[in-house]
Structures are given as C-alpha cells and as structure tokens.
C-alpha atoms as a PDB file:
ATOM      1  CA  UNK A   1     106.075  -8.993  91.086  1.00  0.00           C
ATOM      2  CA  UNK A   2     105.930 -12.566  88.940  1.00  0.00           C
ATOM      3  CA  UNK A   3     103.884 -12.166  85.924  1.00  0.00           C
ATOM      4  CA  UNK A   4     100.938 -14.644  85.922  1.00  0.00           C
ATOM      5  CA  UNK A   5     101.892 -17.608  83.260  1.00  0.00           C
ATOM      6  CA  UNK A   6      99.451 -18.582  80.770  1.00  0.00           C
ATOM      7  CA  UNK A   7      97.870 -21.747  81.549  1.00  0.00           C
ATOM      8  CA  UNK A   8      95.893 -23.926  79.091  1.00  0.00           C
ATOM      9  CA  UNK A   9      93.997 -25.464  81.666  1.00  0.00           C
ATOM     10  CA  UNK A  10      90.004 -24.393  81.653  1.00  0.00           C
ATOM     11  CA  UNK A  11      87.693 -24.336  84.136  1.00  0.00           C
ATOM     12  CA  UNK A  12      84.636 -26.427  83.385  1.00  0.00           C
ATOM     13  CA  UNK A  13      81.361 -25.652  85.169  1.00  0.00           C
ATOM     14  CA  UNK A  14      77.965 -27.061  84.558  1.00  0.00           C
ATOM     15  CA  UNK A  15      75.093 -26.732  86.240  1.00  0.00           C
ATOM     16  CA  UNK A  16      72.955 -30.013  87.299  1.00  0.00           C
ATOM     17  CA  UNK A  17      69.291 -29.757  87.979  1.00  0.00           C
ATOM     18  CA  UNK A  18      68.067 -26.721  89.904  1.00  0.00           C
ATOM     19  CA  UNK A  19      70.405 -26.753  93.028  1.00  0.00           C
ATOM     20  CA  UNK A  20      73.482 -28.259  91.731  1.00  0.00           C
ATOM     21  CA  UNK A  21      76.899 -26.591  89.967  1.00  0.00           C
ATOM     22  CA  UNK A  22      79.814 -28.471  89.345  1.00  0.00           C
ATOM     23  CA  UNK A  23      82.782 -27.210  88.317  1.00  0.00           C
ATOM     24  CA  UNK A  24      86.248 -28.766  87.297  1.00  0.00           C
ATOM     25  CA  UNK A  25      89.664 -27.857  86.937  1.00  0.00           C
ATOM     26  CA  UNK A  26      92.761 -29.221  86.126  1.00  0.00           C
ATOM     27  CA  UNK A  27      95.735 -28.108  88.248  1.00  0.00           C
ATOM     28  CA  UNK A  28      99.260 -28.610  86.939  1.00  0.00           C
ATOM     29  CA  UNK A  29     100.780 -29.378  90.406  1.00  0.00           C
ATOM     30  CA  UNK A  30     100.496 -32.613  93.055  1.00  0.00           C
ATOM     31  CA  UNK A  31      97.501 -33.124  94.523  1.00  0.00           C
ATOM     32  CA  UNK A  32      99.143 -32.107  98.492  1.00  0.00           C
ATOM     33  CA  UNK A  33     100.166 -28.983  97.455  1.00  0.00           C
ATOM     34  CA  UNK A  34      96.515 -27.951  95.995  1.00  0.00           C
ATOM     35  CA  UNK A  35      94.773 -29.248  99.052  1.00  0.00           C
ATOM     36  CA  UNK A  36      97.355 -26.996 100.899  1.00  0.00           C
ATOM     37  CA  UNK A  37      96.581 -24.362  98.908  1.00  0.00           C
ATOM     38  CA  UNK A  38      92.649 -25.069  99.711  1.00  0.00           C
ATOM     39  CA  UNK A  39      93.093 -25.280 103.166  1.00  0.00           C
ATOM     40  CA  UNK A  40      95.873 -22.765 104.689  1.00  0.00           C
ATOM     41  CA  UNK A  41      94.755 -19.678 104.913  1.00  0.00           C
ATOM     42  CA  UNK A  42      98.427 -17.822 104.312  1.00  0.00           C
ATOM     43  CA  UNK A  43      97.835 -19.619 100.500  1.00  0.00           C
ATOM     44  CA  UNK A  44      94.232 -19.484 100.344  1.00  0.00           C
ATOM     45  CA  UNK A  45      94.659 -15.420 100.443  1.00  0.00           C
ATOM     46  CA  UNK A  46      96.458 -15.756  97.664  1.00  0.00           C
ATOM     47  CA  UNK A  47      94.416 -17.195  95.069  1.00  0.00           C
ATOM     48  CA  UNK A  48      90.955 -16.822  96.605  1.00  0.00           C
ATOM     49  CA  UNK A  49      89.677 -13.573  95.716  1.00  0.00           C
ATOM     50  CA  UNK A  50      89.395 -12.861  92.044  1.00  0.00           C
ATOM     51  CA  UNK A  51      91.909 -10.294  91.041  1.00  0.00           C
ATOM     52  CA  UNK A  52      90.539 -10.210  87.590  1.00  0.00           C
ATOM     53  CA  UNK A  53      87.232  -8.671  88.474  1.00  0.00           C
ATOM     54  CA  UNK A  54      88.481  -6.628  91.017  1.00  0.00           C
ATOM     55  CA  UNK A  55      88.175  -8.377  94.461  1.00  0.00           C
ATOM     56  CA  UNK A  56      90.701  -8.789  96.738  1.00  0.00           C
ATOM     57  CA  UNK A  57      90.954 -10.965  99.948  1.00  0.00           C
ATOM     58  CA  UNK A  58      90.712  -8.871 103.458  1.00  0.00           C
ATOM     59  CA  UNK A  59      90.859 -11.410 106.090  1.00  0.00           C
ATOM     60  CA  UNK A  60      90.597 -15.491 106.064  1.00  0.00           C
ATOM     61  CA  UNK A  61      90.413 -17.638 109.423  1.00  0.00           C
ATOM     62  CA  UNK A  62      90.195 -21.165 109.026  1.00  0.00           C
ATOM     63  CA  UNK A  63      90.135 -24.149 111.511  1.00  0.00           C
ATOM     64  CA  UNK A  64      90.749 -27.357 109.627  1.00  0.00           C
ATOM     65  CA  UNK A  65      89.359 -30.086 111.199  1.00  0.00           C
ATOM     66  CA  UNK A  66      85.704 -31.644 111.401  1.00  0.00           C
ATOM     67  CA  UNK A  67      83.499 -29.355 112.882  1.00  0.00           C
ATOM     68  CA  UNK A  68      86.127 -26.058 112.503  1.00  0.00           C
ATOM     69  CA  UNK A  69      85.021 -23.128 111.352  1.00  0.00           C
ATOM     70  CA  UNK A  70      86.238 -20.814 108.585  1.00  0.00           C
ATOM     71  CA  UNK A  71      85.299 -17.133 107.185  1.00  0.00           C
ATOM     72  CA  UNK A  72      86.589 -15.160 103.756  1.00  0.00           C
ATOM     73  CA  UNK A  73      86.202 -11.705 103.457  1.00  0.00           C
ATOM     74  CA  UNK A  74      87.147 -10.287 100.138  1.00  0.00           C
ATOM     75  CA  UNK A  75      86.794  -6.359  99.378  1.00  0.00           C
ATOM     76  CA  UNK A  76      85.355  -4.827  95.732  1.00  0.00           C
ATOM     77  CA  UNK A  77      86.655  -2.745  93.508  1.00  0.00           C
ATOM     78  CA  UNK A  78      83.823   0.084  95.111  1.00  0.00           C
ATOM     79  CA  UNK A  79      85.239  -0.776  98.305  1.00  0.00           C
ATOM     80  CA  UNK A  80      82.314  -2.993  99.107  1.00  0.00           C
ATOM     81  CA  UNK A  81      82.621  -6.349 101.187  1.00  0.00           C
ATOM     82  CA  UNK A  82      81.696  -9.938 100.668  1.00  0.00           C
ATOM     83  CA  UNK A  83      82.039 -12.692 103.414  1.00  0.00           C
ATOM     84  CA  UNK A  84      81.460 -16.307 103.084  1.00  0.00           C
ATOM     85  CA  UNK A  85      81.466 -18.625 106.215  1.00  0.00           C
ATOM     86  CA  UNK A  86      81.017 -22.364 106.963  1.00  0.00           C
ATOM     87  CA  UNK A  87      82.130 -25.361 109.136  1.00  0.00           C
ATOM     88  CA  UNK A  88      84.193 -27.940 107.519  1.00  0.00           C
ATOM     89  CA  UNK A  89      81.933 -31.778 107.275  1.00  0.00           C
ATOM     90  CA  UNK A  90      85.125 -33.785 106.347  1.00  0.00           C
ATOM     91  CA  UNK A  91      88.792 -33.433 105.831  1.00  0.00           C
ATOM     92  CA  UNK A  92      90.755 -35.944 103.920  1.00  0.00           C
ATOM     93  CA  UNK A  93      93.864 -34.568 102.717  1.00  0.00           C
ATOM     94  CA  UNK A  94      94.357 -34.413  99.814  1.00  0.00           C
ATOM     95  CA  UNK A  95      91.535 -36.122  98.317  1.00  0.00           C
ATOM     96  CA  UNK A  96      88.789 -34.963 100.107  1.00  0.00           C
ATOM     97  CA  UNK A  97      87.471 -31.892 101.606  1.00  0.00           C
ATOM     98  CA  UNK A  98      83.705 -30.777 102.380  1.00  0.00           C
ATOM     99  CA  UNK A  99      82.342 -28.083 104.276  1.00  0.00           C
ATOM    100  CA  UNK A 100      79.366 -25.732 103.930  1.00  0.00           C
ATOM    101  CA  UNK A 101      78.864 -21.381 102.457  1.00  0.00           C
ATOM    102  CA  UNK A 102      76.829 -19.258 103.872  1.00  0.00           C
ATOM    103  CA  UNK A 103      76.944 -15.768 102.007  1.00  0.00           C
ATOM    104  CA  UNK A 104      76.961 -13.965 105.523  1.00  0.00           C
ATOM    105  CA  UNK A 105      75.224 -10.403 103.805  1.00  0.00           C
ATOM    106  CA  UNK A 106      72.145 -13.056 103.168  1.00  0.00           C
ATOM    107  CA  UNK A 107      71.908 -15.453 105.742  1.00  0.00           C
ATOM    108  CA  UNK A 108      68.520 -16.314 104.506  1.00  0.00           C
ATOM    109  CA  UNK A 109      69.608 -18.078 101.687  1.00  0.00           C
ATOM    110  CA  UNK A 110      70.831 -21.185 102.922  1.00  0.00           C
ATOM    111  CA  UNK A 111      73.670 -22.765 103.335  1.00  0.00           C
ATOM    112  CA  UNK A 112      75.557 -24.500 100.370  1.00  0.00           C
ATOM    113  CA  UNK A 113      77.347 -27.709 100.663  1.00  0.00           C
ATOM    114  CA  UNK A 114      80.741 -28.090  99.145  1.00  0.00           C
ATOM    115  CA  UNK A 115      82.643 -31.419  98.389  1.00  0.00           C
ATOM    116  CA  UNK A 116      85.645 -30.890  96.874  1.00  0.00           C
ATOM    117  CA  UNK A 117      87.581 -34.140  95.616  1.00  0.00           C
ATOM    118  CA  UNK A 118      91.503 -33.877  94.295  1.00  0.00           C
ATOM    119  CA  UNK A 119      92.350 -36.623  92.160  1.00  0.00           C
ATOM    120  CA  UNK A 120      96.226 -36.718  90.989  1.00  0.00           C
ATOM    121  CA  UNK A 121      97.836 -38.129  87.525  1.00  0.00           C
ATOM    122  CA  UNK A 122     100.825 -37.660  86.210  1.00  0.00           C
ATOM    123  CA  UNK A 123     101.634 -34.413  88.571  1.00  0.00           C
ATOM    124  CA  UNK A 124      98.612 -32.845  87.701  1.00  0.00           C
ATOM    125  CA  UNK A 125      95.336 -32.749  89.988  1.00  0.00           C
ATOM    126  CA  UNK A 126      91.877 -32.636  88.657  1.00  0.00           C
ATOM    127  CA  UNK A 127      89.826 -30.548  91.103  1.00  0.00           C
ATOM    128  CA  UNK A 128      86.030 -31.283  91.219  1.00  0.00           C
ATOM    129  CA  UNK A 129      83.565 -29.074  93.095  1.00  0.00           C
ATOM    130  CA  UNK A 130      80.757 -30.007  93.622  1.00  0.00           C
ATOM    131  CA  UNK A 131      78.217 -27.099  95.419  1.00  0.00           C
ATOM    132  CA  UNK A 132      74.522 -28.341  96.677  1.00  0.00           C
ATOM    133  CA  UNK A 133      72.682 -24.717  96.782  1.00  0.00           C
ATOM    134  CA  UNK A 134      69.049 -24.762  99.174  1.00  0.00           C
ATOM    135  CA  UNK A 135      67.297 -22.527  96.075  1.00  0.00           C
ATOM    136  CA  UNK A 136      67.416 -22.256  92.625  1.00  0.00           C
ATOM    137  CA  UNK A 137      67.966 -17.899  93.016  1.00  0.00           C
ATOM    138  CA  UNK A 138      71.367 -18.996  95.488  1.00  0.00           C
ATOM    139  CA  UNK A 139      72.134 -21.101  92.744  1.00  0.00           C
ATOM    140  CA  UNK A 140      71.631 -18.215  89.984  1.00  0.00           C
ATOM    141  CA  UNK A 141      73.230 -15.455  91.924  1.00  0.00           C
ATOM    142  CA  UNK A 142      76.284 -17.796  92.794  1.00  0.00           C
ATOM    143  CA  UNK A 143      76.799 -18.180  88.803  1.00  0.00           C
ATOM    144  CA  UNK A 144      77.949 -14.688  88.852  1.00  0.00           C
ATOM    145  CA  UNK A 145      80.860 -15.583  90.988  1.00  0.00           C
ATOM    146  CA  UNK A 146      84.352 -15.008  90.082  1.00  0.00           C
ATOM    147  CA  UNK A 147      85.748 -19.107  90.176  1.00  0.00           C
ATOM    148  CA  UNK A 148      86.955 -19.111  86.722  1.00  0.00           C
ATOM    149  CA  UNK A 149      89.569 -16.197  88.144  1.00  0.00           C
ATOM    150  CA  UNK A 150      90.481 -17.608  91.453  1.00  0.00           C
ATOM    151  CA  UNK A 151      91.019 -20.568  90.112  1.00  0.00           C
ATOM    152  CA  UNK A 152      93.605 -19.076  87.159  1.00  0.00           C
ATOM    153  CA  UNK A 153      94.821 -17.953  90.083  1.00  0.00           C
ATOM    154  CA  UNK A 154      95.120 -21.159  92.004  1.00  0.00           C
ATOM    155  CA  UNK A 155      96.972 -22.736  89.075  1.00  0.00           C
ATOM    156  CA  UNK A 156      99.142 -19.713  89.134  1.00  0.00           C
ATOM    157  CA  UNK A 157      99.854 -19.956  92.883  1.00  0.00           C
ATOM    158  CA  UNK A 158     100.493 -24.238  92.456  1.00  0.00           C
ATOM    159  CA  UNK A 159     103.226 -23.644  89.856  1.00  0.00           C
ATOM    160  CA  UNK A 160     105.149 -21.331  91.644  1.00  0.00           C
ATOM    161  CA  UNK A 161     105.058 -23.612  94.882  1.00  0.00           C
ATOM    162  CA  UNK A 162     106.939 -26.334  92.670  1.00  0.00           C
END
C-alpha cells in the first residue's frame, strides 16, 4: 500500500453569514484530472470518505449529467452509516460543477447547494466550494464534517494519477 505524501497544501474554510461555508483547496494536479476525481465514482471512493476519522466509503452511484442523480454512503468506525444524496444543477468539466446534499438520515433539514469551481495555474487547481445550507443548525452540524481529510486525501489520490 503507497504511503500518503505530505502535502503543504491547506484547506481553507470560512464560514459566510448564517447559511454559507466556503472552503478552498489547492490541488497539485490539472484541473481534468480533479474534476475526474469529483465526478467518477471508481475515484470518488477513493478520496471521499475520511480515512482519518474513521469513515470509509460503502457504495457511490453517480449519474453525471444535468438532472442525474448521485448517493454516498460511507460507514463509521462503530459501524454506523451516513448517506448523502442530490441531483447534479450543472456540469462543466472541469471548471464547473453544482449539484445539491441532502443528509438522507435527516431529510428535514434541507437540501444544500453545492457549486464547486476548478480553476488551474501552473498544474495546480484551486478548488472552491461553495455550500448554501437552508438553516443555520445544517450549517453547524455540517462543520463537524470530515473535508479537511477527504480532501488530504483528494490531493493524495491527484498525485498519484500523474
């Protein structure tokens, strides 16, 4: 098994308002291959699911295209399950992509819009996500999230696609 390199790139999230996070990332790898990595599901299983905090990814289905549909389930350390589902808005590889979360344990909560934009320089692609939560408690409980992880993971997976 490769042994994760250290990168130097952090993962930048700040909270806007009541309903808004945004976080950033800088990914050393072309912008293509980390909107592949976002979008097909035999990579997305393999950065997804925060390793470091002990979740692991159980099953992904995704169907890129406007109006496709998409669901994550990731297992817990305690053997506990989370699933996420949405429909993706807009698809514009590989600058673009925005879809919307539903945490399917609380349905009740809303959905949360995602735009994700992928902007390349010099080989390297700065990821900026951009989530819209319907509440200020989705937006509280979603802080507890793992992102940091998956996406150490992410920049992981990108360099050993080069």
């Amino acid at each position: 098994m490769p042994v994760a390199r250290r990168s130097t790139n952090r993962t930048v999230s700040e909270v806007v308002g009541d309903l808004e996070l945004v976080i950033t990332r800088t990914i050393d790898g072309p912008a293509r291959i980390v909107f592949d990595c976002w979008t097909k599901v035999e990579l997305m299983t393999r950065w997804w699911a925060p390793k470091a905090i002990g979740v692991a990814g159980e099953g992904f289905t995704s169907d890129v295209r406007v109006g496709g549909k998409y669901r994550q389930v990731l297992r817990t350390h305690d053997g506990g399950q989370i699933s996420f589902a949405g429909t993706y808005l807009e698809i514009e590889p590989p600058k673009r992509l925005v879809y919307t979360t539903i945490f399917e344990p609380r349905p009740e909560a809303g959905e949360v819009l995602c735009t994700v934009t992928f902007e390349e320089h010099a080989g390297k692609t700065n990821i900026r996500l951009h989530e819209k939560f319907p509440s200020k408690e989705t937006l509280d409980a979603a802080l507890c999230g793992g992102m940091d992880a998956s996406l150490d993971q992410l920049d992981d997976l990108v360099a050993s696609l080069l």
